[in-house]
Protein backbone atom coordinates (compact mmCIF):
# COMPACT_ATOMS: atom_id res chain seq x y z
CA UNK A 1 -18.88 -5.14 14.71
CA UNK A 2 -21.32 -2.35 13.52
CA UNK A 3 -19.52 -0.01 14.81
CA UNK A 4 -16.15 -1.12 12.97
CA UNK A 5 -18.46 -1.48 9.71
CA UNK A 6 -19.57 2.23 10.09
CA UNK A 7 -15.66 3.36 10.59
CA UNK A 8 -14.43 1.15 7.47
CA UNK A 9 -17.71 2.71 5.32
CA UNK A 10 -16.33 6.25 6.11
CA UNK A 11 -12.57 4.82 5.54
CA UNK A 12 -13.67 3.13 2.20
CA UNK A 13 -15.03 5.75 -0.21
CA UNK A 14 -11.98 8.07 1.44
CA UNK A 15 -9.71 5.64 -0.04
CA UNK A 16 -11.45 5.22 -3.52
CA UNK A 17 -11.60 9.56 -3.13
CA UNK A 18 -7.78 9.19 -3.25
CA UNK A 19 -7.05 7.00 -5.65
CA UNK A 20 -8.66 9.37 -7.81
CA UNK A 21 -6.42 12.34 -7.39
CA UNK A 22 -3.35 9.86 -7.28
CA UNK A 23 -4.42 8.80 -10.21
CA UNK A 24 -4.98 11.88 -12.36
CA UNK A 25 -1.77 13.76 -10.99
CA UNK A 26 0.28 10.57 -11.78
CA UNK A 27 -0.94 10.65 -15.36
CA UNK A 28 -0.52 14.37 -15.31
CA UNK A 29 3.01 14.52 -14.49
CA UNK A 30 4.50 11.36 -16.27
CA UNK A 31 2.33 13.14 -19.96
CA UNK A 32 3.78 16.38 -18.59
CA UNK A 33 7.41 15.57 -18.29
CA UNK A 34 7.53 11.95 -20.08
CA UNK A 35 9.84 10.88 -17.03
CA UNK A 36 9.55 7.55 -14.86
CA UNK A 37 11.62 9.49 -12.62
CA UNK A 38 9.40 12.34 -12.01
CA UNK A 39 6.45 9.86 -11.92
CA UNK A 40 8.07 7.78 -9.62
CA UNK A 41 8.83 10.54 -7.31
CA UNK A 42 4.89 10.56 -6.80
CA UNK A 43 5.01 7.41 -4.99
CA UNK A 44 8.26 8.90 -2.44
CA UNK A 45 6.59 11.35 -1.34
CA UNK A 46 3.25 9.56 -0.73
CA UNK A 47 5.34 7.13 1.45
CA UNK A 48 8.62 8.36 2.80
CA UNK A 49 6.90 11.16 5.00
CA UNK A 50 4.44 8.55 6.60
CA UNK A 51 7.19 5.74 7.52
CA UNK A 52 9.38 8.57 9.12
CA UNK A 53 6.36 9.81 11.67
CA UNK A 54 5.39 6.15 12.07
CA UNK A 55 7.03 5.52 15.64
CA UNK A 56 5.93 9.06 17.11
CA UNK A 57 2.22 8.16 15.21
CA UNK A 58 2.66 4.56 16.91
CA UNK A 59 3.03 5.81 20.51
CA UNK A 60 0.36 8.95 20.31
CA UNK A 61 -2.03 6.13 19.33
CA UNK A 62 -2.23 4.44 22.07
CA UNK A 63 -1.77 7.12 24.15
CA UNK A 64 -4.67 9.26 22.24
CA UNK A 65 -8.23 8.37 21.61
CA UNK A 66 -7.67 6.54 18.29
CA UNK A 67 -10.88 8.35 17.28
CA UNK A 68 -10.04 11.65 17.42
CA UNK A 69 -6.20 10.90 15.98
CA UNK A 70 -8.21 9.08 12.80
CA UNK A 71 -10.74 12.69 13.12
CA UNK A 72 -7.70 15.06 13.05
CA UNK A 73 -5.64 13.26 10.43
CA UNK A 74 -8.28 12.73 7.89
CA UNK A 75 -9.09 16.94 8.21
CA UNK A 76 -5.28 17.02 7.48
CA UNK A 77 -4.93 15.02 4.41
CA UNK A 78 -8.48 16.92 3.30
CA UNK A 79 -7.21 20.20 3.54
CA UNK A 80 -3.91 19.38 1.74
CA UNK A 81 -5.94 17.73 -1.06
CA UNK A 82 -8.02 21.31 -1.24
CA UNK A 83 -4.58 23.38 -1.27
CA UNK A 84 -3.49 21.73 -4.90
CA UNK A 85 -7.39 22.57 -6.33
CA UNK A 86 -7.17 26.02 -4.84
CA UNK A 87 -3.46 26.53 -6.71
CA UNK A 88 -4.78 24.84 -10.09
CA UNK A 89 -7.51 27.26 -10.03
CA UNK A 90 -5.52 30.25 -9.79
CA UNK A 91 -2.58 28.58 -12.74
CA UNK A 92 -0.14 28.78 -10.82
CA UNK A 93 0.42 24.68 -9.95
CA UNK A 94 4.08 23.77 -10.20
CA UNK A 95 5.00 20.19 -10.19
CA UNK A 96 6.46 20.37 -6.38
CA UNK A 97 3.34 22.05 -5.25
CA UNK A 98 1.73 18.40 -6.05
CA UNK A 99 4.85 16.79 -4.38
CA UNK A 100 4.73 18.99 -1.15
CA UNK A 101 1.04 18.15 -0.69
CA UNK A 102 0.94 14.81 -0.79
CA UNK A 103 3.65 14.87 1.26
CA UNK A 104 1.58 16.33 3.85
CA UNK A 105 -1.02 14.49 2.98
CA UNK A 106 1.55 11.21 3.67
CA UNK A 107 2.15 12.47 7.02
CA UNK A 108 -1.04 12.76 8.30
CA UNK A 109 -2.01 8.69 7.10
CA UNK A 110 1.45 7.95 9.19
CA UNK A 111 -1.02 9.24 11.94
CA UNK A 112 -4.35 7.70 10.97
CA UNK A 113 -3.23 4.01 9.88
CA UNK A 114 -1.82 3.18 12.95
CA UNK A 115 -5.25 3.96 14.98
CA UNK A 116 -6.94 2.63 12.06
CA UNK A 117 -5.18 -0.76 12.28
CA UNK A 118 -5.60 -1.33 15.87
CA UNK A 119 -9.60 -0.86 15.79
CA UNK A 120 -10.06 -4.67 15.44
CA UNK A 121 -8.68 -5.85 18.63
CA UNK A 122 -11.22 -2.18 20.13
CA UNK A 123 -14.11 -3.74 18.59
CA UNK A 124 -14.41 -7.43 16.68
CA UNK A 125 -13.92 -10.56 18.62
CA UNK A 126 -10.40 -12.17 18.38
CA UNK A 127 -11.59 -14.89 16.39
CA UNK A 128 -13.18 -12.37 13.43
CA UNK A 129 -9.77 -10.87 13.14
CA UNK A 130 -8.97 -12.57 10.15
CA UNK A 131 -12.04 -11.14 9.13
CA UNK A 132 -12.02 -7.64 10.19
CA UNK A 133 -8.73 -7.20 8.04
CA UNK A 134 -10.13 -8.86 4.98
CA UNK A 135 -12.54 -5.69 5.28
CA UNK A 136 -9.72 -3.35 5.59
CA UNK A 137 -7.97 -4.62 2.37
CA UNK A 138 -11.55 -4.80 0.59
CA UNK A 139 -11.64 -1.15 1.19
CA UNK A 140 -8.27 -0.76 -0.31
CA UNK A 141 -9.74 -2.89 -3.15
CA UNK A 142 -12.83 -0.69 -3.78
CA UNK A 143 -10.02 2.42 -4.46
CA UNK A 144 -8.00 0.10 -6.45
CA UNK A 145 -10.93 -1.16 -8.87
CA UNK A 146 -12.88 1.94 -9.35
CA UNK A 147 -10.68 4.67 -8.74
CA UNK A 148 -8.54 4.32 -11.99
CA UNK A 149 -11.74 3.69 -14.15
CA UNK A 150 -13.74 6.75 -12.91
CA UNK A 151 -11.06 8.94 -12.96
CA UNK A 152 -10.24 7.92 -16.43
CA UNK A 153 -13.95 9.07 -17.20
CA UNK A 154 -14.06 12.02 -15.05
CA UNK A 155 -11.03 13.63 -16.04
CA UNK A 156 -12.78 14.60 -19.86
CA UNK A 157 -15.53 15.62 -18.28
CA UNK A 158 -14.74 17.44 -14.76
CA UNK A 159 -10.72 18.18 -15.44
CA UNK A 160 -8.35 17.48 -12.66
CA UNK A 161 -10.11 20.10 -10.32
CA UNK A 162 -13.28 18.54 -10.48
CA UNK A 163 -11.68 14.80 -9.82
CA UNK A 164 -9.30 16.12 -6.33
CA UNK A 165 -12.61 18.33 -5.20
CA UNK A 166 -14.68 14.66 -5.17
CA UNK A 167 -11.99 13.34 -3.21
CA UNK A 168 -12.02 16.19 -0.99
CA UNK A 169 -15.75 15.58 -0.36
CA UNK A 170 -15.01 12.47 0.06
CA UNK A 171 -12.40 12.96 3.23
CA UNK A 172 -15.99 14.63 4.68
CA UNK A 173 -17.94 12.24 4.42
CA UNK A 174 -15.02 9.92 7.02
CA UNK A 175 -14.77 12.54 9.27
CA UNK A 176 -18.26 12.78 10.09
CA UNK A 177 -18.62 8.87 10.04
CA UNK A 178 -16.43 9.07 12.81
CA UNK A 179 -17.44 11.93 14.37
CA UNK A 180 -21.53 10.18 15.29
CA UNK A 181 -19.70 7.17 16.69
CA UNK A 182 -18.00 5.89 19.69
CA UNK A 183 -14.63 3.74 20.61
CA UNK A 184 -14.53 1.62 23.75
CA UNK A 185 -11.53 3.16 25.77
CA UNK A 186 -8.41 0.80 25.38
CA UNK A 187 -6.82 -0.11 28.87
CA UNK A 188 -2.88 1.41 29.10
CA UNK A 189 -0.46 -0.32 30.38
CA UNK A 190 1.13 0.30 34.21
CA UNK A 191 4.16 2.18 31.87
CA UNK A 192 1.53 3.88 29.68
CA UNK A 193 0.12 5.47 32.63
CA UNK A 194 3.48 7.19 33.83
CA UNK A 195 3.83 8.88 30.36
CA UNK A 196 7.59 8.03 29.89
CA UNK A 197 9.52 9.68 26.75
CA UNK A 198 7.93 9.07 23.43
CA UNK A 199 11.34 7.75 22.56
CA UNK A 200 11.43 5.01 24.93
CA UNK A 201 8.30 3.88 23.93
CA UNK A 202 9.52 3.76 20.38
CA UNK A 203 13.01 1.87 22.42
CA UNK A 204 10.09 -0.38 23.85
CA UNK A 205 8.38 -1.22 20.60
CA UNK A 206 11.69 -1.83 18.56
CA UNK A 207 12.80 -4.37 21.72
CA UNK A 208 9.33 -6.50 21.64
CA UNK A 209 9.80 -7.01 18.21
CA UNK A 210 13.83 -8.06 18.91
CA UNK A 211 12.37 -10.52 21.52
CA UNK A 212 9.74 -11.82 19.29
CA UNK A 213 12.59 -13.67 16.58
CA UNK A 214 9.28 -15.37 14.94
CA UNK A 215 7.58 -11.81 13.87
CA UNK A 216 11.26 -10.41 13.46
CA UNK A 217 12.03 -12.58 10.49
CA UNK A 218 8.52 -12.20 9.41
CA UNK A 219 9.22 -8.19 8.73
CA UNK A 220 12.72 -8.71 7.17
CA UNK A 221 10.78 -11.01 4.77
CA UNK A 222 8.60 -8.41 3.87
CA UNK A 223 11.50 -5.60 3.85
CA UNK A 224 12.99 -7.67 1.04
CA UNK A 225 10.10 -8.39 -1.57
CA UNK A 226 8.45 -5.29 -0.36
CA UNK A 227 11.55 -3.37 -2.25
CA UNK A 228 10.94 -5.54 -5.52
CA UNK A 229 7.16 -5.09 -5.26
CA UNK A 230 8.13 -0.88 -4.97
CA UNK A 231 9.57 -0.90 -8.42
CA UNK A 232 6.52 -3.06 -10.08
CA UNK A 233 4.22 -0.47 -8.09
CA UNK A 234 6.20 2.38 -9.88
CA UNK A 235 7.00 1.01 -13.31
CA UNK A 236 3.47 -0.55 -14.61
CA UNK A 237 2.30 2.28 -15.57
CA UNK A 238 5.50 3.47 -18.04
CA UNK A 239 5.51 0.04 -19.09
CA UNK A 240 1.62 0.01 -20.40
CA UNK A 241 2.03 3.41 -21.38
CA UNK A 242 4.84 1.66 -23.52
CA UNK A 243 2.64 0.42 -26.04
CA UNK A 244 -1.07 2.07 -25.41
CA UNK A 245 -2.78 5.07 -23.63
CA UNK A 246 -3.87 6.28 -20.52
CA UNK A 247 -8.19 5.82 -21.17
CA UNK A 248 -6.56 1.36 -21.76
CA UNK A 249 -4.27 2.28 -18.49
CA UNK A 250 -6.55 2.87 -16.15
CA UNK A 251 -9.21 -0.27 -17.84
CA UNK A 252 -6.11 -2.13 -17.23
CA UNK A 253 -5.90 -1.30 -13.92
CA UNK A 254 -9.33 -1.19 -13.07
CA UNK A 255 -10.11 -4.63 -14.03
CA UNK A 256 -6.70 -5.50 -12.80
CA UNK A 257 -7.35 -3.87 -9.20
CA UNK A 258 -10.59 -6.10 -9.00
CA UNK A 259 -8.77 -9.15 -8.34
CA UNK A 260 -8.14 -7.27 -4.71
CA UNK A 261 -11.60 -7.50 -4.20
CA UNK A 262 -12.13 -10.62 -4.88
CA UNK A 263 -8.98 -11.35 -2.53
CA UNK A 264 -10.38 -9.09 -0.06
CA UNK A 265 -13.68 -10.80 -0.34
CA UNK A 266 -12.36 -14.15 0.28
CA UNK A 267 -10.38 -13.12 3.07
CA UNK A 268 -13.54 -11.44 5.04
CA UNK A 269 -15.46 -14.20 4.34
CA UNK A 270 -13.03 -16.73 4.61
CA UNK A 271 -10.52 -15.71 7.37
CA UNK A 272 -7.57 -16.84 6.05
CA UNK A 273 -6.09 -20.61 6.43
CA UNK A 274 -5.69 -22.13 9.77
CA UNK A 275 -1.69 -21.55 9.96
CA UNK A 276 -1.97 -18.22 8.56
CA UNK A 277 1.97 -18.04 7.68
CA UNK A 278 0.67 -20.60 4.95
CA UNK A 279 -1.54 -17.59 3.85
CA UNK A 280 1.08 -15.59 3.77
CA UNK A 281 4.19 -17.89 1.63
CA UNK A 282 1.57 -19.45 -0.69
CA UNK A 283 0.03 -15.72 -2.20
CA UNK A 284 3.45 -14.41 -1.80
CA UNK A 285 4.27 -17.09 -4.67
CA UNK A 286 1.48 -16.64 -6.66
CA UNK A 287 2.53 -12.93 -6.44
CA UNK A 288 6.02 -14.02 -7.82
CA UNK A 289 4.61 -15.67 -10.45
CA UNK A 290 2.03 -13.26 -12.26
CA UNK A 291 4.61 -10.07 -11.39
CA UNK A 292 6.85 -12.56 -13.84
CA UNK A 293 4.06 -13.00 -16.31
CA UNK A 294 3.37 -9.62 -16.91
CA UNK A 295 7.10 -8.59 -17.86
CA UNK A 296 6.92 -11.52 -20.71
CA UNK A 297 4.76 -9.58 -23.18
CA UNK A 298 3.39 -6.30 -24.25
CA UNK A 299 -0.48 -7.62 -24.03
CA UNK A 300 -3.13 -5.75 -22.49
CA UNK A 301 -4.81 -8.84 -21.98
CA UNK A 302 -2.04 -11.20 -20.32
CA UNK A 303 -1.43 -7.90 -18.56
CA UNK A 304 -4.68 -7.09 -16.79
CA UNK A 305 -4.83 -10.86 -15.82
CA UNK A 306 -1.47 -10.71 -14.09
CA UNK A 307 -2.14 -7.75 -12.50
CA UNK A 308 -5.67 -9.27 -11.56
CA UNK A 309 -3.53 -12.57 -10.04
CA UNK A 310 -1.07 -10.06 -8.08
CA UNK A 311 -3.59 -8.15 -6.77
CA UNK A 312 -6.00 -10.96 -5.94
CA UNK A 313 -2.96 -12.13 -3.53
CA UNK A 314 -2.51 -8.90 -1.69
CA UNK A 315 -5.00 -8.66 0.62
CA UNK A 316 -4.93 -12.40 1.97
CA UNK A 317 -0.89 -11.79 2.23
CA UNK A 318 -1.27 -8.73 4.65
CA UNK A 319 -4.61 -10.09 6.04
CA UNK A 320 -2.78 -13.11 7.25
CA UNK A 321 -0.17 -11.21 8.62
CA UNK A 322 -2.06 -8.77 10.20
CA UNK A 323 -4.03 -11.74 11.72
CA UNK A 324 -1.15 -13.25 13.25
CA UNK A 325 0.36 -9.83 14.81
CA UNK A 326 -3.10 -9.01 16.30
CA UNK A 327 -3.16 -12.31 18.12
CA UNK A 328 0.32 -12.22 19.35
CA UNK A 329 1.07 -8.43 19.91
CA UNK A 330 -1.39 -7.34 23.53
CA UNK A 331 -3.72 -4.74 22.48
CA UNK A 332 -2.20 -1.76 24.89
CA UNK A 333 0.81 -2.35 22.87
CA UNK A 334 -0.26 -2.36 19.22
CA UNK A 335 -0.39 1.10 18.38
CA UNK A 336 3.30 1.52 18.72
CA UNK A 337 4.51 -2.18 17.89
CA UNK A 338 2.58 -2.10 14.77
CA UNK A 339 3.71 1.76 13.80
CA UNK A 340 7.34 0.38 14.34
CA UNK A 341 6.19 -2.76 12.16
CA UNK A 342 5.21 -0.41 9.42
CA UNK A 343 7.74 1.57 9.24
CA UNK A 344 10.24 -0.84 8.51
CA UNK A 345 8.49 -3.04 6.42
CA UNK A 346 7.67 0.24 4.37
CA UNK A 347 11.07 1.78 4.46
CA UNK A 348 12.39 -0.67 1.45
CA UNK A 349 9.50 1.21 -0.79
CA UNK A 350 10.52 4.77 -1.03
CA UNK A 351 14.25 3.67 -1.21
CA UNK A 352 12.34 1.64 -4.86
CA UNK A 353 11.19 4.37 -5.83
CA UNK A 354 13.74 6.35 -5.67
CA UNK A 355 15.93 3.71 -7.60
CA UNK A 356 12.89 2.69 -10.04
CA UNK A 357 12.85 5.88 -12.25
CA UNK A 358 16.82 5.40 -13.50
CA UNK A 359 16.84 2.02 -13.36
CA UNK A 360 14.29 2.51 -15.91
CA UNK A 361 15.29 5.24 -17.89
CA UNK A 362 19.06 4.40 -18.18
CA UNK A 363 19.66 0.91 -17.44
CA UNK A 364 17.02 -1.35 -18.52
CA UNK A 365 14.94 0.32 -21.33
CA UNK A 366 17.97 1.09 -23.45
CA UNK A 367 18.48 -2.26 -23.39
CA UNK A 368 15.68 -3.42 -25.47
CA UNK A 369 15.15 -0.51 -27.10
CA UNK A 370 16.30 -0.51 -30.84
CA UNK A 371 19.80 -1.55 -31.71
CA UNK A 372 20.26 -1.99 -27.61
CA UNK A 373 21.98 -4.69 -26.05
CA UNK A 374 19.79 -7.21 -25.50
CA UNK A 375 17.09 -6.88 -28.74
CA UNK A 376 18.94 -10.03 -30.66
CA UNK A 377 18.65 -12.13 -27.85
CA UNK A 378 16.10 -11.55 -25.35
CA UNK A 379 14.54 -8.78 -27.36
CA UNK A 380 13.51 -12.10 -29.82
CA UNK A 381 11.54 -13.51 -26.78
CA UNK A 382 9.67 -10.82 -24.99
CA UNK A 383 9.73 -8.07 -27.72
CA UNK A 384 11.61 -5.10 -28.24
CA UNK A 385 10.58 -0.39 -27.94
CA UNK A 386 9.31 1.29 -25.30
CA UNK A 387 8.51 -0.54 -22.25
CA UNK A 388 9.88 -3.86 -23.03
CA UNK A 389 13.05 -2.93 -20.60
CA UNK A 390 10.75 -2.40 -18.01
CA UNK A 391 9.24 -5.78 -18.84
CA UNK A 392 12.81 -7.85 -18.02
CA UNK A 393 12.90 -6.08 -14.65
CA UNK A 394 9.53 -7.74 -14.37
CA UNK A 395 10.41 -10.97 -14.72
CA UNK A 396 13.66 -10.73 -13.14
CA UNK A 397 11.56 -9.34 -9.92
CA UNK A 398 8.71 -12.42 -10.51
CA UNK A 399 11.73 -14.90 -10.42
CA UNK A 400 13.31 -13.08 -6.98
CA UNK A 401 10.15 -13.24 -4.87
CA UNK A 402 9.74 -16.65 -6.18
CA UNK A 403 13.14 -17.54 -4.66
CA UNK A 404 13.07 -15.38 -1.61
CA UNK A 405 9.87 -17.10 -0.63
CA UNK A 406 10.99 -20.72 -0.81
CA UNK A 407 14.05 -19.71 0.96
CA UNK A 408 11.77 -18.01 4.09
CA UNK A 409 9.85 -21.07 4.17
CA UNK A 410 13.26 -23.18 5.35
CA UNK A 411 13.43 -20.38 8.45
CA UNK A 412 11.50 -22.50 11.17
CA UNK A 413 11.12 -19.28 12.99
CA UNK A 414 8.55 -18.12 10.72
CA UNK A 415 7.45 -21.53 9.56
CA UNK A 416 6.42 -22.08 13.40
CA UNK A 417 5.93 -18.15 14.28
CA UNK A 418 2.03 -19.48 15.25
CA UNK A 419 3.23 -22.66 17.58
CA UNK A 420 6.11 -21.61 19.15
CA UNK A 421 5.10 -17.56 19.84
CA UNK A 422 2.41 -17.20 22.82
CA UNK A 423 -1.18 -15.67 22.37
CA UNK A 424 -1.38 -11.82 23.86
């Protein structure tokens, strides 16, 4: 366990490093080009290139030392981070220099989550697993709560140079956590040690989860709210930016983000419930519901409380989830089970954000803009301008998860994934 503490210290203020730049260039380009589209393009490429290396990533991690693969693919995502400071400096940064490196940037975390992921079963006791992930979605909660608030401070002060250098230091500072510890060596497998073609493992790690109906269903559950949840993750901040400014944005957000945190708090401490699916269906509709409540009004406050609610269930969905594939997936086969894992349950996002922009921008904010379709109707009950189109897709997206939940729940091969599927 102190040895997983020391690698989620380093992995911690990396995360809150990035959340800074993601934060200013996000703000950057949607003030530079007023476009949910090019904003939302932001979130593609931070995503698309890291599901597509995912099943390579999978099997080199548990081929690899999963110490040196995290060592080598936080230098990568440094460096790219230290390419878009170098081209700001000189004037000459184009909007697709930001999108080609955090592309890169994307496809060196395909590499480093799925050695990151696996550490648990390397180093904490099976029954701290619930645990150990709580951690690892309390460090995504630390860059959640005070990445948008200190950027929004340090962008006056330090300009967008000075905010991506911090986070450059900051990808320094995990390298060398990792680099004055150790890893116990994971045993391979008998087909691990005759090297077969990476794409026969990847074969291999599609087939376990085709045999495994249980955790099957599971991901295709998460495939389909995962999509909805990709537009919300794209569209809150056009919507706030709607009806107030960036400096309220990123309070909003900040305050907001806290509520993973707290989740993440409650699920280290806690664990998660004994039938951890229950985890996973009851936050998914609490999720649901406060996505829903933040589309019915253009409120900073009833926003930053349903954000705070949405958040808050995050980490104790995924924790749970996590929880149950580390107890039922062997640990020689995680690397490349959970890449595969990943990289579907990921693959509805970038196909939301690619959708999120012009569903925006030419379906559902000229609705309830002025003299728009819907402003005598629905327009008289969650408001009408900039934003408020965005705001329906919230509540239409609250409502679907809602559903979609209820209706997993009658599937008794997720219902009964823990009973009926064997320990590793």
């Amino acid at each position: 366990m102190p040895t997983f503490i020391i690698v989620w210290l380093g992995q911690v203020v990396s995360l809150i490093g990035s959340g800074l730049t993601g934060f200013v260039l996000g703000v950057w380009i949607y003030q530079t080009t007023g476009s949910a589209t090019q904003f939302s393009l932001i979130y593609l490429f931070t995503e698309l290139p890291a599901i597509l290396v995912a099943p390579v990533a999978g099997v080199i991690a548990d081929r690899w030392d999963r110490r040196w693969l995290m060592i080598l693919s936080d230098t990568g995502s440094g460096l790219s981070t230290l390419a878009i400071v170098l081209i700001l400096w000189l004037g000459n940064l184009q909007i697709w220099h930001i999108y080609l490196a955090i592309a890169l940037s994307s496809i060196c975390q395909g590499f480093q989550w799925p050695a990151y992921y696996a550490t648990p079963t390397l180093l904490v006791a099976k029954k701290h697993f619930g645990r150990a992930n709580g951690m690892i979605q309390l460090g995504k909660a630390a860059g959640q709560l005070f990445s948008p608030l200190v950027a929004g401070i340090l962008i006056s002060k330090i300009q967008v140079p000075g905010v991506i250098l911090i986070d450059f230091a900051t990808f320094g500072l995990a390298v060398l956590t990792l680099l004055v510890i150790r890893f116990p060596k994971h045993h391979k497998s008998s087909e691990e040690e005759t090297n077969p073609p990476i794409w026969q493992e990847i074969s291999f790690a599609w087939n376990y989860l085709l045999e495994r109906p249980g955790l099957l269903m599971i991901l295709t559950f998460f495939v389909v709210t995962n999509f909805t949840i990709g537009l919300v993750q794209v569209l809150i901040t056009p919507m706030v930016l709607g009806f107030t400014n960036a400096k309220i944005l990123g309070r909003i957000l900040s305050l907001g983000g806290s509520g993973w945190l707290f989740g993440a708090i409650l699920m280290s401490v806690w664990g998660g419930p004994k039938k951890r699916i229950y985890g996973v269906f009851g936050f998914e509709l609490l999720l649901g519901l406060s996505i829903l409540v933040a589309g019915l009004k253009p409120s900073s406050l009833l926003i930053t409380i349903a954000t705070f609610t949405s958040f808050f269930s995050i980490p104790i969905i995924i924790g749970c989830a996590n929880a149950i594939r580390q107890v039922k997936v062997a640990p020689e086969m995680q690397g490349r089970v959970f890449a595969m894992w990943g990289a579907i349950a990921w693959s509805s996002f970038p196909l939301a954000y690619l959708v999120a922009g012009p569903l925006s921008d030419y379906f559902f904010q000229p609705l309830l803009m002025q003299g728009g379709l819907l402003t005598n109707n629905i327009g008289r009950l969650i408001g009408v301008g900039a934003g408020r189109g965005i705001g329906l897709l919230f509540i239409l997206v609250g409502i679907f998860i809602i559903l979609a939940t209820i209706v997993a729940y009658q599937y008794p091969r997720i219902r009964l994934v823990e009973d009926e599927l064997p320990d590793a």
